[in-house]
Protein backbone atom coordinates (compact mmCIF):
# COMPACT_ATOMS: atom_id res chain seq x y z
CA UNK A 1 0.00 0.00 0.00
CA UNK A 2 1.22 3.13 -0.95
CA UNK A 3 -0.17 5.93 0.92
CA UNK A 4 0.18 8.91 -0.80
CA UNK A 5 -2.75 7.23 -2.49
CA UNK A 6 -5.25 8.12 -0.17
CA UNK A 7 -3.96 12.11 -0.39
CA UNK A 8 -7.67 12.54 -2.36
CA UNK A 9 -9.22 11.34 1.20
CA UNK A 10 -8.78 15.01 2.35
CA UNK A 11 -10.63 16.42 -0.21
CA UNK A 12 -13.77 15.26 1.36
CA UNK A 13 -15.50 17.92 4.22
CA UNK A 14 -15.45 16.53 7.86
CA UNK A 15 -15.80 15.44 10.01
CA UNK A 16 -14.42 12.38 9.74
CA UNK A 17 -15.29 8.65 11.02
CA UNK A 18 -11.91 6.13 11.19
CA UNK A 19 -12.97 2.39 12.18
CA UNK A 20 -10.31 -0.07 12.59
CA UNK A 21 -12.16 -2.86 13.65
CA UNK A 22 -10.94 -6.89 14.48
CA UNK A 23 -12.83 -9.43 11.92
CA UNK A 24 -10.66 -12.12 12.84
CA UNK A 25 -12.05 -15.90 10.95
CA UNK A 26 -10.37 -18.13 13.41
CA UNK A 27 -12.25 -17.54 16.07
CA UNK A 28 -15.16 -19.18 17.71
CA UNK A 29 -18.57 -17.74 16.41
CA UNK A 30 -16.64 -15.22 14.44
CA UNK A 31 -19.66 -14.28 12.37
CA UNK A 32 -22.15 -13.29 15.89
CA UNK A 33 -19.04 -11.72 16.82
CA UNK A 34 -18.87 -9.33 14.12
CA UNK A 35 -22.19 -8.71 14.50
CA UNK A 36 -21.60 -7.76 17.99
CA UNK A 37 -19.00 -6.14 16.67
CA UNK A 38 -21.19 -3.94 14.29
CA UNK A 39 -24.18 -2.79 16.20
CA UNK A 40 -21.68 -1.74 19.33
CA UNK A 41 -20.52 0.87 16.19
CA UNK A 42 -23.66 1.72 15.40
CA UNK A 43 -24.76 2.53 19.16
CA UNK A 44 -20.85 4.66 19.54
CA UNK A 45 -21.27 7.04 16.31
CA UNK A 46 -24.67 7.67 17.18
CA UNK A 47 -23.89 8.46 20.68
CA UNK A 48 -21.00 10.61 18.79
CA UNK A 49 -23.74 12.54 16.73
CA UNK A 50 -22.90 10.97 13.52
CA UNK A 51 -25.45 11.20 11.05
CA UNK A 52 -27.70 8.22 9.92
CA UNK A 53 -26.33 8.05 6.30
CA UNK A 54 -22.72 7.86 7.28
CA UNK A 55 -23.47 5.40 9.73
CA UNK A 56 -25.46 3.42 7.29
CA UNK A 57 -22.87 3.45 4.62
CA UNK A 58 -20.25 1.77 6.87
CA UNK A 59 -22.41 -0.85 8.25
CA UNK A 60 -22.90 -1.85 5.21
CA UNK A 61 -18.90 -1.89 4.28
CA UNK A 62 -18.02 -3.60 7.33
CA UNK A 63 -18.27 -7.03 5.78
CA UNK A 64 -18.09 -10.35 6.64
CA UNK A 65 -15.07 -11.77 8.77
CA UNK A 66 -14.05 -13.86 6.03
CA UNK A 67 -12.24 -10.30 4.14
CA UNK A 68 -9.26 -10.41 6.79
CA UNK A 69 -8.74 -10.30 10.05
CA UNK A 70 -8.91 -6.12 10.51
CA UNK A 71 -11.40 -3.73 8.64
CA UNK A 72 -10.40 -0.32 8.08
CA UNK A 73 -13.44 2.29 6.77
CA UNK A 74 -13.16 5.83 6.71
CA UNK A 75 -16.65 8.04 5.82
CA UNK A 76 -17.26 11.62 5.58
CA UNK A 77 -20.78 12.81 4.72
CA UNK A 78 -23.02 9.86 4.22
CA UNK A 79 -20.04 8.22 1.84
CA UNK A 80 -17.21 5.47 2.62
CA UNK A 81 -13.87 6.94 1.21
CA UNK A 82 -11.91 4.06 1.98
CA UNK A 83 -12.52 0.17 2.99
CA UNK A 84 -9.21 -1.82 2.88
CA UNK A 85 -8.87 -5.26 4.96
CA UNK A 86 -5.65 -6.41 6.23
CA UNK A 87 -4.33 -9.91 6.96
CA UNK A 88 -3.11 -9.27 11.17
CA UNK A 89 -5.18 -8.60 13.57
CA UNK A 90 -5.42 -5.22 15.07
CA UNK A 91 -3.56 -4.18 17.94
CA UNK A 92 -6.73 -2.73 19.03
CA UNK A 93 -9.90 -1.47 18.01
CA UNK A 94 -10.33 2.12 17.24
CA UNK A 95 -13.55 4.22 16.47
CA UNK A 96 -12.80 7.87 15.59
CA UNK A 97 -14.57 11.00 14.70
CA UNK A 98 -12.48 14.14 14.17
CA UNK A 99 -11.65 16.43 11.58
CA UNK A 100 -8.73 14.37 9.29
CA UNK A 101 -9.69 10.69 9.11
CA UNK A 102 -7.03 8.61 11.43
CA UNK A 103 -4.74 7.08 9.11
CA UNK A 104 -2.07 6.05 11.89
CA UNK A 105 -2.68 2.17 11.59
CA UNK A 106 -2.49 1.93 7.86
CA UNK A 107 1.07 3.78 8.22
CA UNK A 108 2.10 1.33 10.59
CA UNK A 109 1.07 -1.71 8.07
CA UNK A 110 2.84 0.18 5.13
CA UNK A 111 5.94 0.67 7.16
CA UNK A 112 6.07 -3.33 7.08
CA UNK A 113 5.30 -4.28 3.50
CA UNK A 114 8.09 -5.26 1.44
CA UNK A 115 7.12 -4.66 -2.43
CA UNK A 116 8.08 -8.18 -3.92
CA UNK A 117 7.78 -10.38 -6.56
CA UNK A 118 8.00 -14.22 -6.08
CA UNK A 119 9.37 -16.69 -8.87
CA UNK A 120 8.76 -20.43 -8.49
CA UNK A 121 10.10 -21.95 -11.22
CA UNK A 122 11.18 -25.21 -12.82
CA UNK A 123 12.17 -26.47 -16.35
CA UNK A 124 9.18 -25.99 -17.92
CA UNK A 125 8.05 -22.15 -16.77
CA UNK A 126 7.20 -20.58 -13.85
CA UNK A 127 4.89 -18.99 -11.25
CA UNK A 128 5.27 -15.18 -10.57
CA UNK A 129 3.34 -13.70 -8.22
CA UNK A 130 3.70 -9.88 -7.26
CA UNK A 131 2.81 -8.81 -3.80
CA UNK A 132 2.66 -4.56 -3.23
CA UNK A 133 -0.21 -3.98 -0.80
CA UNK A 134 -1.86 -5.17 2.60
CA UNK A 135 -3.16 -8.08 1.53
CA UNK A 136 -1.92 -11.27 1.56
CA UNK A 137 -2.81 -12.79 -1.91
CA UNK A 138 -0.84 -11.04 -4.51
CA UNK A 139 -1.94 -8.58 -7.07
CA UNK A 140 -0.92 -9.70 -10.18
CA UNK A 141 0.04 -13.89 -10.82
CA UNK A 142 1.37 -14.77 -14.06
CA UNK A 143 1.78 -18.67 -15.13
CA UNK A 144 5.02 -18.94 -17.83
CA UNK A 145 4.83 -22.24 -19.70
CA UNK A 146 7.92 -22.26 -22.55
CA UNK A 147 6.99 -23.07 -25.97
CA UNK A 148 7.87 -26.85 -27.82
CA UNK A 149 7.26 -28.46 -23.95
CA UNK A 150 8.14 -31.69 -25.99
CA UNK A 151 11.20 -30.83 -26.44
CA UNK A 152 12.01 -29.76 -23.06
CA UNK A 153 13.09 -32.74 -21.59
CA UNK A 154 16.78 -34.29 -21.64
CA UNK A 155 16.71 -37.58 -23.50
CA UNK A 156 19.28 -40.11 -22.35
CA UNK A 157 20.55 -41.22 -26.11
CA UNK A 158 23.40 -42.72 -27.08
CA UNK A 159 26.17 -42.46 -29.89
CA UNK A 160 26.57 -39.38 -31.82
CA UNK A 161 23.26 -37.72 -31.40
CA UNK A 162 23.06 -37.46 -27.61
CA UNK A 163 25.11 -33.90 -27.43
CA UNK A 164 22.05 -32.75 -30.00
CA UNK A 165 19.74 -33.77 -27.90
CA UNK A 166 20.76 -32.14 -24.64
CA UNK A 167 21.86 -29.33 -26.45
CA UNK A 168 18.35 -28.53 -27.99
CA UNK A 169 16.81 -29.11 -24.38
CA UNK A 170 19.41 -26.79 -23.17
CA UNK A 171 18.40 -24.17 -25.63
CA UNK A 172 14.45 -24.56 -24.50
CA UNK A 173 15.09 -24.56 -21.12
CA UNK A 174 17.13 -20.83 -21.67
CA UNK A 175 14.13 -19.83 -23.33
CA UNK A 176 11.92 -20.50 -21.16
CA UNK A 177 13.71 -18.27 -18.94
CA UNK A 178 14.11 -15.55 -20.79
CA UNK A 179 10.26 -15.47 -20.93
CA UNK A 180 10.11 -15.82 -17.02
CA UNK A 181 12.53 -12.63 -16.85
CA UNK A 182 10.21 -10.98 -18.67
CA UNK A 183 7.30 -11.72 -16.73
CA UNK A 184 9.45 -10.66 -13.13
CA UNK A 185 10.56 -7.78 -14.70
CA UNK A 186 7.15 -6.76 -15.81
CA UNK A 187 5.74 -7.90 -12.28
CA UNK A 188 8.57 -5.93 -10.10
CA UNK A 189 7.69 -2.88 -12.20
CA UNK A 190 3.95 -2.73 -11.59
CA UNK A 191 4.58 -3.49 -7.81
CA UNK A 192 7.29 -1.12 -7.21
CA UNK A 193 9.57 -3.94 -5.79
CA UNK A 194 11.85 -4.07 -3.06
CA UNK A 195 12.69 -8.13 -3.14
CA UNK A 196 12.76 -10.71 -6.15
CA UNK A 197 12.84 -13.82 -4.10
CA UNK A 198 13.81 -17.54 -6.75
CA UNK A 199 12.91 -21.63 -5.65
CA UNK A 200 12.77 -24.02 -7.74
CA UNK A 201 14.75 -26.11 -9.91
CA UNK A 202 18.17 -25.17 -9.22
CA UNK A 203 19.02 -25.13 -13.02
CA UNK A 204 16.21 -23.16 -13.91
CA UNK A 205 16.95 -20.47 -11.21
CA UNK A 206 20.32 -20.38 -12.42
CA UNK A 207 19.30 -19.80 -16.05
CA UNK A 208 16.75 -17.12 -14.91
CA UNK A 209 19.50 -15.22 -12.73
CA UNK A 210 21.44 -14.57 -15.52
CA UNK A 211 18.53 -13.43 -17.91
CA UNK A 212 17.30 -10.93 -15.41
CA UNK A 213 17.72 -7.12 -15.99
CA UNK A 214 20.54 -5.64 -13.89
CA UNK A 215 18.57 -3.18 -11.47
CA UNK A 216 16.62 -6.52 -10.63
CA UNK A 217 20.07 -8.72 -9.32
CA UNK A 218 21.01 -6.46 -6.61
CA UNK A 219 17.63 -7.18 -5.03
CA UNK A 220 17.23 -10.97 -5.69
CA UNK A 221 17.80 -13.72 -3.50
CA UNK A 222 17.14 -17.54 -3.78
CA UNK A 223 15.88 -19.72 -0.95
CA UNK A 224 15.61 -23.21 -1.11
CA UNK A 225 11.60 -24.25 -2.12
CA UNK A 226 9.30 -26.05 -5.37
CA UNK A 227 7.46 -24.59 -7.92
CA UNK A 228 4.23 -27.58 -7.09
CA UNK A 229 2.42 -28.24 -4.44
CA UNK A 230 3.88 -31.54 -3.24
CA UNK A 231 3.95 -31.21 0.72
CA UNK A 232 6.68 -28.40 0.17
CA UNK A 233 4.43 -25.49 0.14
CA UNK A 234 4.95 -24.69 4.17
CA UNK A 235 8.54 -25.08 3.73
CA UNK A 236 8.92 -22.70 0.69
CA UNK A 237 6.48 -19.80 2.47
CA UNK A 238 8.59 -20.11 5.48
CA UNK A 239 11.72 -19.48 3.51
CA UNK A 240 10.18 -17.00 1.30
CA UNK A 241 8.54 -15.22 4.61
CA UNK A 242 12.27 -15.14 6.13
CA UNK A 243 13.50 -13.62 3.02
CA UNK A 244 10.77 -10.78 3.05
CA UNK A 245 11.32 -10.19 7.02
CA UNK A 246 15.50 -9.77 6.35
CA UNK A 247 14.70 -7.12 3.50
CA UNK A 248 12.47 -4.90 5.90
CA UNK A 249 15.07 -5.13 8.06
CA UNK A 250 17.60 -3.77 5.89
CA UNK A 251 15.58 -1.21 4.84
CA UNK A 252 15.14 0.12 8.14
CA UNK A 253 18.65 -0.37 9.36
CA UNK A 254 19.48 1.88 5.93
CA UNK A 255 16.60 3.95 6.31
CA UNK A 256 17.64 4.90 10.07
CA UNK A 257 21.56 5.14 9.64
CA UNK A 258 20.93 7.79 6.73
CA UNK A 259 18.89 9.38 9.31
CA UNK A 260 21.16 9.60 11.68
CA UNK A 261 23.96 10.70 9.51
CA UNK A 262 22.25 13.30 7.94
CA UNK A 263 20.73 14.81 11.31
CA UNK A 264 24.51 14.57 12.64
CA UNK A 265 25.48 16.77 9.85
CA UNK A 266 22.72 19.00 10.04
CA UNK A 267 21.93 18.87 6.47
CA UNK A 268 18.89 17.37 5.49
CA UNK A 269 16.97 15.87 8.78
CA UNK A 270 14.81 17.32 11.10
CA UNK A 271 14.09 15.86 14.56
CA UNK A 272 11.09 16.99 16.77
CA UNK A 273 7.57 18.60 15.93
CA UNK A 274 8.38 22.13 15.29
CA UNK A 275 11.02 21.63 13.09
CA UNK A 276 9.05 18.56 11.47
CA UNK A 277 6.34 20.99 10.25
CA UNK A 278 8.25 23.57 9.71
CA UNK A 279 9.98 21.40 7.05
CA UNK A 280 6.21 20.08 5.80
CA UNK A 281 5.36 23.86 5.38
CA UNK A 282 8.42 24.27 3.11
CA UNK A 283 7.62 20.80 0.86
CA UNK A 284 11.40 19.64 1.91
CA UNK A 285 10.22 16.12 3.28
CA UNK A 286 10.77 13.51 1.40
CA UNK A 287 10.12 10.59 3.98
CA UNK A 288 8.51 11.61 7.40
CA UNK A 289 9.38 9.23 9.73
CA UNK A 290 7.04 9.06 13.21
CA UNK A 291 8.13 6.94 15.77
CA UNK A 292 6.06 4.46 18.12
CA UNK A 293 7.04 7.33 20.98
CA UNK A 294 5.34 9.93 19.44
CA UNK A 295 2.63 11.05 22.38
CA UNK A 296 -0.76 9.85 21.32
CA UNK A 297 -2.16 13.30 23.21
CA UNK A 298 -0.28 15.75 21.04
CA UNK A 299 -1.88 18.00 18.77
CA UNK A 300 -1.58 20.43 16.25
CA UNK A 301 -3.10 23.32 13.78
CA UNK A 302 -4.02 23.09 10.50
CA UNK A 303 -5.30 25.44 7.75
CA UNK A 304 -8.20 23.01 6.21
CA UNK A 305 -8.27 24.25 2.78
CA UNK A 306 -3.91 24.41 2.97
CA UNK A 307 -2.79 20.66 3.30
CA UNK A 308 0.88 22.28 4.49
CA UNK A 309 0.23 25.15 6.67
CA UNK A 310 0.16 23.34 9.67
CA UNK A 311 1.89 24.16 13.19
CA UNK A 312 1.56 23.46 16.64
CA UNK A 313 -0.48 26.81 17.61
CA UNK A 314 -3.51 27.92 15.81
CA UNK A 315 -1.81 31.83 16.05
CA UNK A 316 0.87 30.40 13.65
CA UNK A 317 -1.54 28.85 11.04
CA UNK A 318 -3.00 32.20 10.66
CA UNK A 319 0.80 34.19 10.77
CA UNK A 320 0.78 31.62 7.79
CA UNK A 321 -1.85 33.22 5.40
CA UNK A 322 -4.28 30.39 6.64
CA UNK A 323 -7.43 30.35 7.33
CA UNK A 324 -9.88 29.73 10.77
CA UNK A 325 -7.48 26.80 11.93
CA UNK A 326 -8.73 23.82 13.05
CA UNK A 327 -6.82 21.46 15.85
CA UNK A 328 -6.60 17.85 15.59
CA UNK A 329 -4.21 14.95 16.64
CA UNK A 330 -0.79 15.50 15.40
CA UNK A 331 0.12 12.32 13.98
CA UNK A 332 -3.24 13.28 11.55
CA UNK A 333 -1.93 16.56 10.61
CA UNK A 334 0.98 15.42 9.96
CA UNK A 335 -0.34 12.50 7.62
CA UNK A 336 -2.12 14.77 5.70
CA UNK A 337 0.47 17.37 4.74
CA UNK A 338 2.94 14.92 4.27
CA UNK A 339 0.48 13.00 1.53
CA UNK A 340 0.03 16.34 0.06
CA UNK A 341 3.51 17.15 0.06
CA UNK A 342 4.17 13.70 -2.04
CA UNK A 343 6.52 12.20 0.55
CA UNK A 344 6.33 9.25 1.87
CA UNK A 345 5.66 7.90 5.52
CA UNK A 346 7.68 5.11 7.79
CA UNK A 347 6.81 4.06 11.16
CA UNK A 348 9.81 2.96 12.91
CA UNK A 349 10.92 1.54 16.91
CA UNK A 350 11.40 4.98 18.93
CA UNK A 351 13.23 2.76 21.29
CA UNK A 352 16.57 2.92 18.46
CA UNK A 353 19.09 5.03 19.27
CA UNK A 354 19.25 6.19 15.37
CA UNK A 355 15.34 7.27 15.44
CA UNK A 356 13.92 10.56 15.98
CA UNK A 357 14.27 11.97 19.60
CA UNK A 358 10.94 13.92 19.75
CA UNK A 359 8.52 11.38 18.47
CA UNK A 360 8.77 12.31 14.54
CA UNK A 361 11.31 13.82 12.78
CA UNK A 362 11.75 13.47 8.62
CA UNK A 363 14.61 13.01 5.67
CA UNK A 364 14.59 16.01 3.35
CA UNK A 365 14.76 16.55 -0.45
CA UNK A 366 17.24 19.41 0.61
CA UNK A 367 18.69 21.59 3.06
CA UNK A 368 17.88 25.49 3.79
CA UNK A 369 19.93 27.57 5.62
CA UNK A 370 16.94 28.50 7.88
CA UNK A 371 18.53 26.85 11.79
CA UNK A 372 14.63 25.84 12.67
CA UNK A 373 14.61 23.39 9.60
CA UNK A 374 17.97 22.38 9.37
């Protein structure tokens, strides 16, 4: 999930509902659950003064338990904006109403998606299967089968024809991957990909490593696995699960160490609210990165027709040129300027020593002179 796709959410005139809610399956009952589930929401928003239609519209997007096991809604003005499901559980359950929807939780579940494309392949073709957002089945799944499968296969002949033989099969099987290096390549581009991860047929993946496109090599890995479902499915997730969990972990170690370097240097990182907004108010941010310290209590001001004049007092948003300002969490405000701004968001431990200080801090596109922002 890419969030800067939801930046037309803010379009829409508040206020705001935000529902994260748990629709676990594998749970006893889970359909009475959810049930429960949705006429407790019902009886909150109207408590909350919400108005019939919005309250309507997401009852009716809530869904059965069977779409994941967390349901995410937002609804402004008798309309659902946005219904996503994703595969965990929440960490809790969260009912909203306030004037930017509450976006927090689907940061947190893009800050732990690895873009990647997965190729199981043997001598015949593959599987590719590219995985970019929340959910767990991928987006896009593309079966390879080679041409002339007859001729695939190595024949055992004797006398002066066998190096013929396994010379034609040899040419097939390269081929065939060629075609499969076509399909990741065309797969990693429409996913944005992080991670190529190979199994299979430890000829095949040899053949395909060298047909991929260089930009793609840096990023691959194999792990051990089959292309068919023979009783090795578990083991080749598990591997290909490992693989995904050791990229995000890279990316955060990188993502964090040019943090800190660049804060260091006091070049092009800010650390704390004030200078975090200050920066948003400039369009310097390039990734805002919040922390899992950042105060769940603190606020901010924003100018509601201005995505980036924000700041922590309402007196500022008007010193701005803005508008009547309007207070609301600051985790939202800063969500929504940084979507309008085009950067993009990470959630990261606030317990590492490389992370912001203050809660939230951000990596900018470039420096300014200005000491508040620098």
């Amino acid at each position: 999930m890419d969030l800067r796709d939801l930046a037309p959410l803010y379009a829409a005139e508040g206020p705001f509902v935000t529902l994260v809610l748990d629709t676990t399956s594998e749970v006893e009952d889970a359909a009475a659950r959810l049930d429960i589930t949705r006429r407790n929401v019902q009886r909150e928003l109207e408590q909350r003064g919400v108005d019939a239609a919005t309250r309507e519209a997401l009852a009716a997007q809530i869904g059965e338990h069977g779409l994941g096991n967390t349901r995410v809604l937002v609804a402004a003005g008798g309309e659902v904006l946005l219904a996503v499901s994703l595969p965990e559980p929440p960490e809790q359950e969260v009912v909203t109403v306030g004037p930017l929807p509450a976006l927090l939780p689907l940061a947190e579940r893009a800050s732990v998606q690895v873009p990647h494309v997965v190729a199981l392949v043997d001598r015949l073709g593959a599987d590719v299967m590219a995985y970019g957002g929340s959910d767990p089945v991928p987006e896009e799944t593309i079966e390879v089968t080679g041409p002339h499968q007859h001729h695939v296969r190595k024949v055992h002949a004797g006398g002066w024809s066998s190096r013929r033989y396994e010379e034609t099969a040899e040419n097939f099987w390269e081929r065939n991957a060629e075609e499969v290096a076509s399909a990741v390549d065309g797969a990693a581009n429409d996913v944005g990909a992080q991670l190529v991860v190979l199994a299979g047929d430890d000829r095949a993946v040899t053949l395909l490593q060298g047909e991929l496109p260089e930009r793609l090599r840096p990023i691959t890995t194999v792990v051990q696995g089959t292309r068919h479902a023979d009783g090795g499915d578990a083991f080749t997730a598990e591997r290909i699960t490992s693989a995904v969990a050791e990229r995000l972990r890279a990316v955060t170690d990188d993502l964090l160490a040019k943090y800190e370097q660049e804060r260091g240097q006091h070049d092009k990182a800010v650390d704390g609210p004030a200078a975090t907004l200050a920066a948003l108010r400039m369009a310097q941010v390039d990734v805002l990165v919040l922390t899992t310290t950042l105060p769940s209590d603190a606020t901010a001001w924003f100018d509601p027709a201005q995505p980036t004049v924000v700041a922590l007092t309402g007196e500022e948003v008007r010193s701005l040129g803005g508008g009547e300002p309007v207070e609301a969490p600051l985790v939202d405000v800063l969500l929504r300027a940084a979507l309008a701004g085009g950067a993009t968001v990470r959630v990261v431990d606030g317990d590492r020593p490389e992370a912001p200080q203050h809660g939230v801090g951000a990596l900018l596109r470039f420096a300014v002179a200005d000491e508040t922002v620098a």
